[in-house]
N, C-alpha and C. Protein backbone atom coordinates (compact mmCIF):
# COMPACT_ATOMS: atom_id res chain seq x y z
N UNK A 1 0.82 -1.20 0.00
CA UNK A 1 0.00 0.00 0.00
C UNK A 1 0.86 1.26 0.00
N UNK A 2 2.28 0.64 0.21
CA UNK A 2 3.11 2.15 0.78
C UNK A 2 3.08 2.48 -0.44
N UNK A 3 3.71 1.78 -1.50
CA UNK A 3 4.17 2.27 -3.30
C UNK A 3 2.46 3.14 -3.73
N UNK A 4 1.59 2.41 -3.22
CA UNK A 4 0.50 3.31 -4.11
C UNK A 4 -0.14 4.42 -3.96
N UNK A 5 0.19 4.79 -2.16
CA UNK A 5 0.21 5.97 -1.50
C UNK A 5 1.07 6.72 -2.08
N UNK A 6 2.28 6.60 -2.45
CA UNK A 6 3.54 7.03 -3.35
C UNK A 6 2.74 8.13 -4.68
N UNK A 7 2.37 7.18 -5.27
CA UNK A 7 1.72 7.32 -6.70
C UNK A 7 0.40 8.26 -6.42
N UNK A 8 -0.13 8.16 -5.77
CA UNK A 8 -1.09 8.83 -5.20
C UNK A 8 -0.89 10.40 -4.76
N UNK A 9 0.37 10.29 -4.12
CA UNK A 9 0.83 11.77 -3.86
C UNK A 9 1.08 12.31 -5.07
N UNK A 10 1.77 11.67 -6.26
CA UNK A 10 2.54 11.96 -6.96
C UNK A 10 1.20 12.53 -8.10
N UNK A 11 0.16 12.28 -8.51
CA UNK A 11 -1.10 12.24 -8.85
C UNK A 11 -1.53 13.63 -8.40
N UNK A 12 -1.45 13.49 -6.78
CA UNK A 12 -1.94 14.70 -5.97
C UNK A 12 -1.19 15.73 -6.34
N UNK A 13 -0.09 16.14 -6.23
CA UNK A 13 0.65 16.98 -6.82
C UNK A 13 0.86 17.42 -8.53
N UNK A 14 0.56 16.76 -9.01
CA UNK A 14 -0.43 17.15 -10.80
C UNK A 14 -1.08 17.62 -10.50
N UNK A 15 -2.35 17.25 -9.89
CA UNK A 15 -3.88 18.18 -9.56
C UNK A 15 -3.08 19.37 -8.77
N UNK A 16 -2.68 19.18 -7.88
CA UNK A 16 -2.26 20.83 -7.16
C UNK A 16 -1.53 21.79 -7.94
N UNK A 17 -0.80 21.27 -8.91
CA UNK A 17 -0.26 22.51 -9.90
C UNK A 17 -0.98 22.55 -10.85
N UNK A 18 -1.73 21.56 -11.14
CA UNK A 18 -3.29 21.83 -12.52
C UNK A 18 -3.86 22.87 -11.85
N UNK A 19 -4.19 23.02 -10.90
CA UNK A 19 -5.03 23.71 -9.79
C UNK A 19 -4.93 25.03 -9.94
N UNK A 20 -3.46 25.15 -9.45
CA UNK A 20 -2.42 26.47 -9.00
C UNK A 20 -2.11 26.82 -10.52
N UNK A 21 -2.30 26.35 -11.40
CA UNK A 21 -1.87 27.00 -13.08
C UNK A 21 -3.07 27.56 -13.26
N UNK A 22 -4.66 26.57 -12.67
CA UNK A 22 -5.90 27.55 -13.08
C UNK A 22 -6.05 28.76 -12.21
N UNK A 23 -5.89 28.92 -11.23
CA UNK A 23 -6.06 30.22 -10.20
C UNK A 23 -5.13 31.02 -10.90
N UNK A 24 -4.13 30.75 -11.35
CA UNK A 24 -3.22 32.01 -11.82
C UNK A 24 -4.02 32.45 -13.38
N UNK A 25 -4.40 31.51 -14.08
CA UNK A 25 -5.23 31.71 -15.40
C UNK A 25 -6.85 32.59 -15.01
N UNK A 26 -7.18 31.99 -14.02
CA UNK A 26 -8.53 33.33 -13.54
C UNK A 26 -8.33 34.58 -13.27
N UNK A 27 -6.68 34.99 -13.01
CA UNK A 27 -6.38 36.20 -12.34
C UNK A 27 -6.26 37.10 -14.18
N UNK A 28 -6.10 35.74 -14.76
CA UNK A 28 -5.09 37.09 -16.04
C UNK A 28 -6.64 36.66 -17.16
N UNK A 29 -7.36 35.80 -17.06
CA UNK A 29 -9.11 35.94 -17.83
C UNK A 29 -9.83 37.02 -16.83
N UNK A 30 -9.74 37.49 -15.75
CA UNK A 30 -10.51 38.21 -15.39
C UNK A 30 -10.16 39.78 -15.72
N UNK A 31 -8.65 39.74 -15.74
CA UNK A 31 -8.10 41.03 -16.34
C UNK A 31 -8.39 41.29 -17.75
N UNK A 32 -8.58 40.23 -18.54
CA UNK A 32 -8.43 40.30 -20.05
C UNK A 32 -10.02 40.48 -20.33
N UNK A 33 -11.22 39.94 -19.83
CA UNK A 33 -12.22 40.49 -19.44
C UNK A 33 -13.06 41.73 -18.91
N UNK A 34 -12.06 42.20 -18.23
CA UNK A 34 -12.13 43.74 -17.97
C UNK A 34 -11.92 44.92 -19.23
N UNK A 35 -10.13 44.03 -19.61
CA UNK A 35 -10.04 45.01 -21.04
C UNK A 35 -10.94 44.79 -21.74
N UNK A 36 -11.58 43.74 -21.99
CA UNK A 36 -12.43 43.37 -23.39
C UNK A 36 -13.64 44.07 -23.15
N UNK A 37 -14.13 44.51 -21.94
CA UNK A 37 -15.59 45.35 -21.60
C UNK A 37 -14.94 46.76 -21.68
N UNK A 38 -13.94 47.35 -21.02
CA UNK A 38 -14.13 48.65 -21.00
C UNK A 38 -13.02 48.73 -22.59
N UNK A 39 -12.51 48.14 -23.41
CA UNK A 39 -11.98 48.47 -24.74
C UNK A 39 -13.56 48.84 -25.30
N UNK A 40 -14.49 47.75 -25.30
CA UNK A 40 -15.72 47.63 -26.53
C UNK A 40 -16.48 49.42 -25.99
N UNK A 41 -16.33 49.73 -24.95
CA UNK A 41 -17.41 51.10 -24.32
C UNK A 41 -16.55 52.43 -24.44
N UNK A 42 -15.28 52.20 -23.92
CA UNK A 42 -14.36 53.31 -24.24
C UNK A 42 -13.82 53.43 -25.63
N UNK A 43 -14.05 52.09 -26.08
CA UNK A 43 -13.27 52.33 -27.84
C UNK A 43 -14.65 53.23 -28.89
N UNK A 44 -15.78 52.68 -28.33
CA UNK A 44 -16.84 53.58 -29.24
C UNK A 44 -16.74 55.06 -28.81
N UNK A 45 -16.62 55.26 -28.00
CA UNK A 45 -16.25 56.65 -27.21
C UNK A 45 -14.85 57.60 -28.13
N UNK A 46 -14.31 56.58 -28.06
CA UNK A 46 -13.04 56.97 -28.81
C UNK A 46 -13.00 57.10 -30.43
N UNK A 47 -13.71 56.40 -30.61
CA UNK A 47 -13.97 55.89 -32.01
C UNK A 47 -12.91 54.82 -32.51
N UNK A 48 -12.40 54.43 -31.49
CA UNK A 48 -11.24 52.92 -31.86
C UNK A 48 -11.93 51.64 -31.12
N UNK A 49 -10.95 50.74 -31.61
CA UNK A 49 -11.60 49.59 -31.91
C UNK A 49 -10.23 49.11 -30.62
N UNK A 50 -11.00 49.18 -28.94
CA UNK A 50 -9.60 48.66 -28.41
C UNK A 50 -9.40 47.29 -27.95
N UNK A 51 -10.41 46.40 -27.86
CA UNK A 51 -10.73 45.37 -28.07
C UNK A 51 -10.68 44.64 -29.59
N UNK A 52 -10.62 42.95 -29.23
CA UNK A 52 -11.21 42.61 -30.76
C UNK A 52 -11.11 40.92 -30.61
N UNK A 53 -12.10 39.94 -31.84
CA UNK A 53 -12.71 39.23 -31.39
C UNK A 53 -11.86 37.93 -31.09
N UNK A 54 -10.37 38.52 -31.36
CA UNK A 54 -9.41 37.21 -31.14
C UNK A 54 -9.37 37.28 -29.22
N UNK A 55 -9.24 38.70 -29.02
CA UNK A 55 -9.27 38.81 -27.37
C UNK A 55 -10.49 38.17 -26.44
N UNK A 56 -11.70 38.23 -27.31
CA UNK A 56 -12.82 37.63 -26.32
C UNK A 56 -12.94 36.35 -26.51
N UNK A 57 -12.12 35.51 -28.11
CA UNK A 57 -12.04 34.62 -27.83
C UNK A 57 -10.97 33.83 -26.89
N UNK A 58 -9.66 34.93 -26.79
CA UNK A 58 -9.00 34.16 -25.86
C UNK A 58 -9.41 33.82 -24.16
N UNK A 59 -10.14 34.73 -23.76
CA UNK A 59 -11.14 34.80 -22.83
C UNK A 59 -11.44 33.56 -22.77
N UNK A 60 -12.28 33.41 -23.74
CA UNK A 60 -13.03 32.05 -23.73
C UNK A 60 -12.33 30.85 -23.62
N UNK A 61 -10.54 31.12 -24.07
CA UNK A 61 -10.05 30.08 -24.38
C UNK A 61 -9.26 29.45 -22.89
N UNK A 62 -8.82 30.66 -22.31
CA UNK A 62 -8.92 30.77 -20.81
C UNK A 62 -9.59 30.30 -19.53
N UNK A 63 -11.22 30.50 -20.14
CA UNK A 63 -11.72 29.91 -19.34
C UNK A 63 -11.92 28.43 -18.96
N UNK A 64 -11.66 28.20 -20.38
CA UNK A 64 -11.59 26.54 -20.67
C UNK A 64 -10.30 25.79 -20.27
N UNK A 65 -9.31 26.62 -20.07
CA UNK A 65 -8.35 25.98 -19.18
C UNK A 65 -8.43 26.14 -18.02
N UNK A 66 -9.19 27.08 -17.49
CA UNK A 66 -9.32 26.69 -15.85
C UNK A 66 -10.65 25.72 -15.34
N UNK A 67 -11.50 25.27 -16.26
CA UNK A 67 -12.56 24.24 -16.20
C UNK A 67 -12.20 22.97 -16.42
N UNK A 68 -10.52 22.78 -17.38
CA UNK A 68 -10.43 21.17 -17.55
C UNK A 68 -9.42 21.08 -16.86
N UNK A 69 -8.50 21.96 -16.36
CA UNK A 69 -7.26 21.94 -15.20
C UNK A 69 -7.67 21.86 -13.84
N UNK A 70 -8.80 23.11 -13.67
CA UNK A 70 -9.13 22.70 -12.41
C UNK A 70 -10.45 21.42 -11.65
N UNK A 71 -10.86 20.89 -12.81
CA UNK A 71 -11.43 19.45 -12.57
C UNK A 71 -11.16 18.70 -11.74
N UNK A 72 -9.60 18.29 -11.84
CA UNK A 72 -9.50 17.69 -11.03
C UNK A 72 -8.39 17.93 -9.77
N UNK A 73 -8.46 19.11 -9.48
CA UNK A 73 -8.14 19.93 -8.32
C UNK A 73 -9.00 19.43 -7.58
N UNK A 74 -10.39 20.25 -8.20
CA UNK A 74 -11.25 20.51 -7.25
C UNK A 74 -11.96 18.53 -6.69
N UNK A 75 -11.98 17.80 -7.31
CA UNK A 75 -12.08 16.16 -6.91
C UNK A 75 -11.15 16.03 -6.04
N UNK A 76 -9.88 16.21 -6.04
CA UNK A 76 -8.61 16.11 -4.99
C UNK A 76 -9.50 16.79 -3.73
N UNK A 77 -9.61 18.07 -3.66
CA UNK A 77 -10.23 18.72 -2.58
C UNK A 77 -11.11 18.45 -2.17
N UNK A 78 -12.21 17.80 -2.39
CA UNK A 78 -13.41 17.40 -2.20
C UNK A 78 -14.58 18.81 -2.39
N UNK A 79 -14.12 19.28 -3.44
CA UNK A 79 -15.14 20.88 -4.04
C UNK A 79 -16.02 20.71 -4.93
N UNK A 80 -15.90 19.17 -5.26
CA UNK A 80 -16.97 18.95 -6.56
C UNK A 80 -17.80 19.32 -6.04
N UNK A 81 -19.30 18.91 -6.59
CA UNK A 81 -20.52 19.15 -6.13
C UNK A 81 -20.87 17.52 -5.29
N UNK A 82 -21.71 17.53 -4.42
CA UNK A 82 -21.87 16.18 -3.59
C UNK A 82 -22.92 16.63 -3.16
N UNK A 83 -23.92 15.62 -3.24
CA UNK A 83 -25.28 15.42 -2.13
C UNK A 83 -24.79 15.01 -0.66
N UNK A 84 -24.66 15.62 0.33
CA UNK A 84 -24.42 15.44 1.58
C UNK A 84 -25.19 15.23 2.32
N UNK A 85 -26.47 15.09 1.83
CA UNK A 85 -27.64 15.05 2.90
C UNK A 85 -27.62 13.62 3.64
N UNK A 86 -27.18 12.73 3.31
CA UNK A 86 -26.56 11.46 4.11
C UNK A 86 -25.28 11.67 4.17
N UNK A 87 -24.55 11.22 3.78
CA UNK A 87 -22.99 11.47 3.14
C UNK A 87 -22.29 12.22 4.38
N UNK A 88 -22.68 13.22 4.83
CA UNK A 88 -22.11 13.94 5.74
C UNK A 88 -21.82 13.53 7.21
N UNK A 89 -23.02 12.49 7.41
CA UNK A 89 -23.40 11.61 8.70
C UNK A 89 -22.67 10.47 9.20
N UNK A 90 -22.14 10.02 7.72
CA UNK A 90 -21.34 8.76 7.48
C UNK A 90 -19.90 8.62 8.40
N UNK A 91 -19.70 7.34 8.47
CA UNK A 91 -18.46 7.15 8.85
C UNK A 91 -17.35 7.31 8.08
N UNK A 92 -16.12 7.40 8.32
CA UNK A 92 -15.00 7.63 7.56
C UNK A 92 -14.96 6.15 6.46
N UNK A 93 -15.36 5.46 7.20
CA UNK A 93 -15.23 4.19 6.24
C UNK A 93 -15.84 3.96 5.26
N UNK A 94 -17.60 4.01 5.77
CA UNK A 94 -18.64 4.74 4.76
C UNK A 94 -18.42 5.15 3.69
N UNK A 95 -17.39 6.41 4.09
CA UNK A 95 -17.41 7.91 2.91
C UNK A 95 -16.48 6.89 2.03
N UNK A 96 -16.02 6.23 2.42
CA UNK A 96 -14.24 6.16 2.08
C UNK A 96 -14.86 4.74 0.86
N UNK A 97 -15.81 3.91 1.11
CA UNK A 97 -16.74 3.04 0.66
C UNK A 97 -17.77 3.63 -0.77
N UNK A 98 -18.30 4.69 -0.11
CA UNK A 98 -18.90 5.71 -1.23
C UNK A 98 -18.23 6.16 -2.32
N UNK A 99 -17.20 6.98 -1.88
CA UNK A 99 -15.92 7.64 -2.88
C UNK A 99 -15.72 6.62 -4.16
N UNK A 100 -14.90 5.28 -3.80
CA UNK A 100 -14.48 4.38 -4.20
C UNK A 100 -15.55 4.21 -4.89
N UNK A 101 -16.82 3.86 -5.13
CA UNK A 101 -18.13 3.57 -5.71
C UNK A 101 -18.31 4.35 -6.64
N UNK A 102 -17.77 5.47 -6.30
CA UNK A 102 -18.49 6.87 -7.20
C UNK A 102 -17.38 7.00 -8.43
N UNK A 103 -16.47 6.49 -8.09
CA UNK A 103 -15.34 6.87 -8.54
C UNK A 103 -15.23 6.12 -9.92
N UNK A 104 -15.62 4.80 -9.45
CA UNK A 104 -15.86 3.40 -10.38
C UNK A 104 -17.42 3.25 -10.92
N UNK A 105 -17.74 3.83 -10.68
CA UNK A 105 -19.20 4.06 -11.55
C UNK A 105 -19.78 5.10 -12.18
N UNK A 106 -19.45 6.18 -11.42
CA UNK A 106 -19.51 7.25 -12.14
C UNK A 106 -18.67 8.48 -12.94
N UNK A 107 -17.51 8.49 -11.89
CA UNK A 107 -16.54 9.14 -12.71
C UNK A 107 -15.81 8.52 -14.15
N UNK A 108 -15.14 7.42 -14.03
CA UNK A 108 -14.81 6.79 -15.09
C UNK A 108 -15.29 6.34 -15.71
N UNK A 109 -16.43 5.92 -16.07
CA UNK A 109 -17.44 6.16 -16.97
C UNK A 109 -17.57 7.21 -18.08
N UNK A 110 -17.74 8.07 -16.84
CA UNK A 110 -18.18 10.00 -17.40
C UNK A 110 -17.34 9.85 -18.50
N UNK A 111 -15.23 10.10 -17.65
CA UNK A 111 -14.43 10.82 -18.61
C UNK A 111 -14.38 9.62 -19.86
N UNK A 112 -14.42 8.49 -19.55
CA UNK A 112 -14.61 7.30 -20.39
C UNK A 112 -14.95 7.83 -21.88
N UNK A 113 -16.11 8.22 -21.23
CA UNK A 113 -16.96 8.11 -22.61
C UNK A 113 -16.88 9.78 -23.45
N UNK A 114 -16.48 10.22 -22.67
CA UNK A 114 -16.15 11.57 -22.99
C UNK A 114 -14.37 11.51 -23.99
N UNK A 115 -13.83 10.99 -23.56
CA UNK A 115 -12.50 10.63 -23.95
C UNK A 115 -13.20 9.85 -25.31
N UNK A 116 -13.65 8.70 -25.21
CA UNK A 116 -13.99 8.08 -26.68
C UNK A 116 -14.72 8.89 -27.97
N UNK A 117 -15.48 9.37 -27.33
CA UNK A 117 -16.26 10.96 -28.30
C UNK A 117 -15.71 11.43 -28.52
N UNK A 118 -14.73 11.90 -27.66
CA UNK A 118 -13.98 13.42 -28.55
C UNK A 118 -12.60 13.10 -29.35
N UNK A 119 -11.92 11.91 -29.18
CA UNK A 119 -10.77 11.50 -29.60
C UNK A 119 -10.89 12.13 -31.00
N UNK A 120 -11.79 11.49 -32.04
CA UNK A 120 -11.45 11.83 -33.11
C UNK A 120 -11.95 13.41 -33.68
N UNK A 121 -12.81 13.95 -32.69
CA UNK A 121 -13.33 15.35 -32.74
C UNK A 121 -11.88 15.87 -32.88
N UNK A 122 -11.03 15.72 -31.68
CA UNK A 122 -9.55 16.26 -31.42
C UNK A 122 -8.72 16.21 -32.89
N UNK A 123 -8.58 14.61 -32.94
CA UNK A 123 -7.63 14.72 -33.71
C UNK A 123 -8.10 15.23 -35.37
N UNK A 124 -9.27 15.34 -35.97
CA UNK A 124 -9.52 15.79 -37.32
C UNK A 124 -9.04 17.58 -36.65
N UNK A 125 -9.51 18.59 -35.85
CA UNK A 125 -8.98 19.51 -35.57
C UNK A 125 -7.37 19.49 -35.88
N UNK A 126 -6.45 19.05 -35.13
CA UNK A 126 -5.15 18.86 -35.35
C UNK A 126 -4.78 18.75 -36.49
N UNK A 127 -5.31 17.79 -37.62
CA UNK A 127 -4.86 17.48 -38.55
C UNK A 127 -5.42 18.71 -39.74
N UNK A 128 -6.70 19.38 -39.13
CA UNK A 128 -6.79 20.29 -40.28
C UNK A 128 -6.40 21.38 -39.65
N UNK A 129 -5.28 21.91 -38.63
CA UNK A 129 -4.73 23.23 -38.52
C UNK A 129 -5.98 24.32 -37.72
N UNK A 130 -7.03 23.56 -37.41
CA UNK A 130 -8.42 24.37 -37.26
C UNK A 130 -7.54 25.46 -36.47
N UNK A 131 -8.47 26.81 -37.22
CA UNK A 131 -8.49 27.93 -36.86
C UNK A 131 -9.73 28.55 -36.37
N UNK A 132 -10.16 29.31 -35.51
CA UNK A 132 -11.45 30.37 -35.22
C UNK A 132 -11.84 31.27 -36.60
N UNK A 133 -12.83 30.91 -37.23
CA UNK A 133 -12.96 32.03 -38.22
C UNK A 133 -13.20 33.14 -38.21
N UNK A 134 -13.83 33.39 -36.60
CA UNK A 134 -13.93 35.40 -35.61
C UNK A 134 -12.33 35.53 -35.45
N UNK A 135 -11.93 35.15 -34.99
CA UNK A 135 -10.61 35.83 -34.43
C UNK A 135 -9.46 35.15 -35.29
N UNK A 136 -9.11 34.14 -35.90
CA UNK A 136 -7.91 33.46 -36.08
C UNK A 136 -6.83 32.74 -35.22
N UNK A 137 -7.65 32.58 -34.33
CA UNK A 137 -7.10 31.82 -33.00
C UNK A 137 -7.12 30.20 -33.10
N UNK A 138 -6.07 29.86 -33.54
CA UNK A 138 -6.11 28.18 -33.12
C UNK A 138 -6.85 27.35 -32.33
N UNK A 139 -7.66 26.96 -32.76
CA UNK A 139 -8.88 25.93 -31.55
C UNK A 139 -7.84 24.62 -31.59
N UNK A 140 -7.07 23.76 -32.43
CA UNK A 140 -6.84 22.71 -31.95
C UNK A 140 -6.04 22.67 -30.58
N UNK A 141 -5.71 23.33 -30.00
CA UNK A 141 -4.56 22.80 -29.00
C UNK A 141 -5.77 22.80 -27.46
N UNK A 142 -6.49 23.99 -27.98
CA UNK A 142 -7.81 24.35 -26.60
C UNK A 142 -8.84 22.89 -26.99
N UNK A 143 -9.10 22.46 -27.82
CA UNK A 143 -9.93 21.24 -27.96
C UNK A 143 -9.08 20.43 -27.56
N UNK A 144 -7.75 20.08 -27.38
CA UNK A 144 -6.84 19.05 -26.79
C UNK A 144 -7.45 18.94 -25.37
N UNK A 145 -8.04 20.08 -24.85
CA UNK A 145 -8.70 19.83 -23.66
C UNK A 145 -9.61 19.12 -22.82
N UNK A 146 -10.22 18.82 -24.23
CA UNK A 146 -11.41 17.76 -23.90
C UNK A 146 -11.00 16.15 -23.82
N UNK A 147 -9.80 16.31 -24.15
CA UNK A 147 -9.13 14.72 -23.86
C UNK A 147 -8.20 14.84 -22.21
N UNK A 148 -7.61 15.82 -22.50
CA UNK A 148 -6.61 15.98 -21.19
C UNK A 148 -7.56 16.08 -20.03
N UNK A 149 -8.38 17.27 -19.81
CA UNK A 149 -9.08 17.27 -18.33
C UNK A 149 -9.80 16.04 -17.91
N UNK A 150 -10.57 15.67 -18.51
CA UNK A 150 -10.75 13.99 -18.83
C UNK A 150 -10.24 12.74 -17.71
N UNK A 151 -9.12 13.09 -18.42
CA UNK A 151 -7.87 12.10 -18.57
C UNK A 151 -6.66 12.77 -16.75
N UNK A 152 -7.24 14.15 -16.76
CA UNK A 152 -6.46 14.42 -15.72
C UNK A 152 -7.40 14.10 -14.09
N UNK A 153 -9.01 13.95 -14.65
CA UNK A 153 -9.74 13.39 -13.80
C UNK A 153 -9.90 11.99 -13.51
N UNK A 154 -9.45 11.03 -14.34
CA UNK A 154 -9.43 9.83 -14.28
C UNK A 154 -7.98 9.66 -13.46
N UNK A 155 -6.83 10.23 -13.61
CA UNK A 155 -5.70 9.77 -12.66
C UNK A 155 -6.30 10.35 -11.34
N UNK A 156 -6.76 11.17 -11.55
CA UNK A 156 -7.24 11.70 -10.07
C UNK A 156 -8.03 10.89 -8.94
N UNK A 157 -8.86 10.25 -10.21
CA UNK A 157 -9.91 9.31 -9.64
C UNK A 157 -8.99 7.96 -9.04
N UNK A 158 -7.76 7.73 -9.56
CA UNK A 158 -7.28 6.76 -8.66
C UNK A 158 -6.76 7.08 -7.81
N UNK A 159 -5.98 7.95 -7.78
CA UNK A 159 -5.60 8.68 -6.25
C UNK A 159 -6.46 8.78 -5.19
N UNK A 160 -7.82 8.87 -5.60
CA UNK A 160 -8.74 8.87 -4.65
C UNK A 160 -9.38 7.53 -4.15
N UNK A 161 -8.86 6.36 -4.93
CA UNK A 161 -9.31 5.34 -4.89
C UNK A 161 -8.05 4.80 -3.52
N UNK A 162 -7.19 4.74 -4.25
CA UNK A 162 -5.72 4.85 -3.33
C UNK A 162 -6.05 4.87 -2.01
N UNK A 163 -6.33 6.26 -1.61
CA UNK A 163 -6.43 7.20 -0.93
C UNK A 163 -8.12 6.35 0.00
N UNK A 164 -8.83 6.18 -0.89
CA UNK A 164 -9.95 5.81 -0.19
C UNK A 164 -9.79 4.49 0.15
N UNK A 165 -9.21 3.56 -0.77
CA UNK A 165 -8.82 2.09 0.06
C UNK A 165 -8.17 2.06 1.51
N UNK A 166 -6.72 2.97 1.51
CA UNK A 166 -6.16 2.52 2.67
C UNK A 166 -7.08 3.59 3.95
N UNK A 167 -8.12 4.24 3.76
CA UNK A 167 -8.61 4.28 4.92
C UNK A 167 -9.58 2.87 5.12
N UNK A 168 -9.86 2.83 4.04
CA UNK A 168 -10.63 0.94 4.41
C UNK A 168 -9.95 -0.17 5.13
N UNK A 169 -8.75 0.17 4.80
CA UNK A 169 -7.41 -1.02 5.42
C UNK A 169 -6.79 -0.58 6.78
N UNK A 170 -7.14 0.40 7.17
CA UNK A 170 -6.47 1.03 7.87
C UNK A 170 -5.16 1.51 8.34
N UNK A 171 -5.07 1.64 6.84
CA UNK A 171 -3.60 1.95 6.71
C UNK A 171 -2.97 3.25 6.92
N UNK A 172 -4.22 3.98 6.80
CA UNK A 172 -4.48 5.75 6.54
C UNK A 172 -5.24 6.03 7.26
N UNK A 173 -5.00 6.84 8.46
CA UNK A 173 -6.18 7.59 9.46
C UNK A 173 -6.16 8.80 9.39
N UNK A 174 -5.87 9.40 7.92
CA UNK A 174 -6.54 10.85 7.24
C UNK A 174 -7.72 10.58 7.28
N UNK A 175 -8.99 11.24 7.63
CA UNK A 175 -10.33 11.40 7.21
C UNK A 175 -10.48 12.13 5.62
N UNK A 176 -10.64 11.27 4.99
CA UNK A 176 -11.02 11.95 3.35
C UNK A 176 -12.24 11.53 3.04
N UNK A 177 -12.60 13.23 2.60
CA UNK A 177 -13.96 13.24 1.94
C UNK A 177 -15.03 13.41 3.04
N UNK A 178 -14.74 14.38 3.89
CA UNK A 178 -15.47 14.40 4.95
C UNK A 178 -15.76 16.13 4.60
């Protein structure tokens, strides 16, 4: 159990700098958001154009890296969304019983099938150079996203499995997922 606790940290620490790369990406989409509102109100004012539609798409493109990076942050943390209305009552073993369940039925599943859909969505992008026809902004590398966050939630999901076994074994008397 020691080696997979190992791997588990090692997992955990991906998600914490996936994490810590999206919080720093909200600080500089929320700035670039700001320009893009007061360019479009002050530029008519001005009669310039200080904004433009490659900027609101990078916005957009921004935001989408802090939605598939921080995925699985926020699973590490326990920030997803969760029905607690039992869940909360539970024993550590319980939760730790639940997790593991959820993890194997519903999460990997999810990115599963999400990963099989989009594979070739991804790769015809890649192969035709796709560009934004508003702005001229490269979509293939931001559609790479829909495979990676995915894929960065599924390692996650074993870390948590990890993580949720050896409180079953009692190998681990962290309370996770509480």
């Amino acid at each position: 159990m020691k080696i997979a606790l190992k791997i588990s940290q090692v997992i955990d620490t991906i998600s914490h700098w996936c994490g810590v790369a999206g919080a720093g990406i909200v600080f500089v989409m929320v700035i670039l958001g700001v320009w893009n509102v007061i360019g479009r109100y002050f530029g008519k004012i001005l009669g310039q154009n200080l904004s433009s539609n490659s900027l609101i798409e990078l916005q957009w493109y921004l935001f989408d890296l802090v939605f598939f990076l921080g995925a699985a942050y926020a699973l590490q943390n326990n920030s997803h969304v969760r029905v607690d209305v039992f869940y909360k009552d539970f024993s550590p073993k319980i939760k730790a019983l639940i997790n593991i369940l959820g993890v194997i039925l519903f999460l990997f599943p999810f990115c599963g099938v999400i990963v099989y859909y989009s594979w070739q969505y991804v790769l015809n992008s890649w192969q035709t150079g796709e560009v934004s026809a508003d702005g001229g902004l490269p979509r293939y590398p931001i559609k790479t996203l829909i495979i990676v966050g995915p894929l960065l939630l599924i390692l996650q999901g074993v870390s948590e499995i990890i993580k949720n076994t050896s409180i079953l074994l009692n190998t681990n008397h962290e309370k996770i997922g509480s």
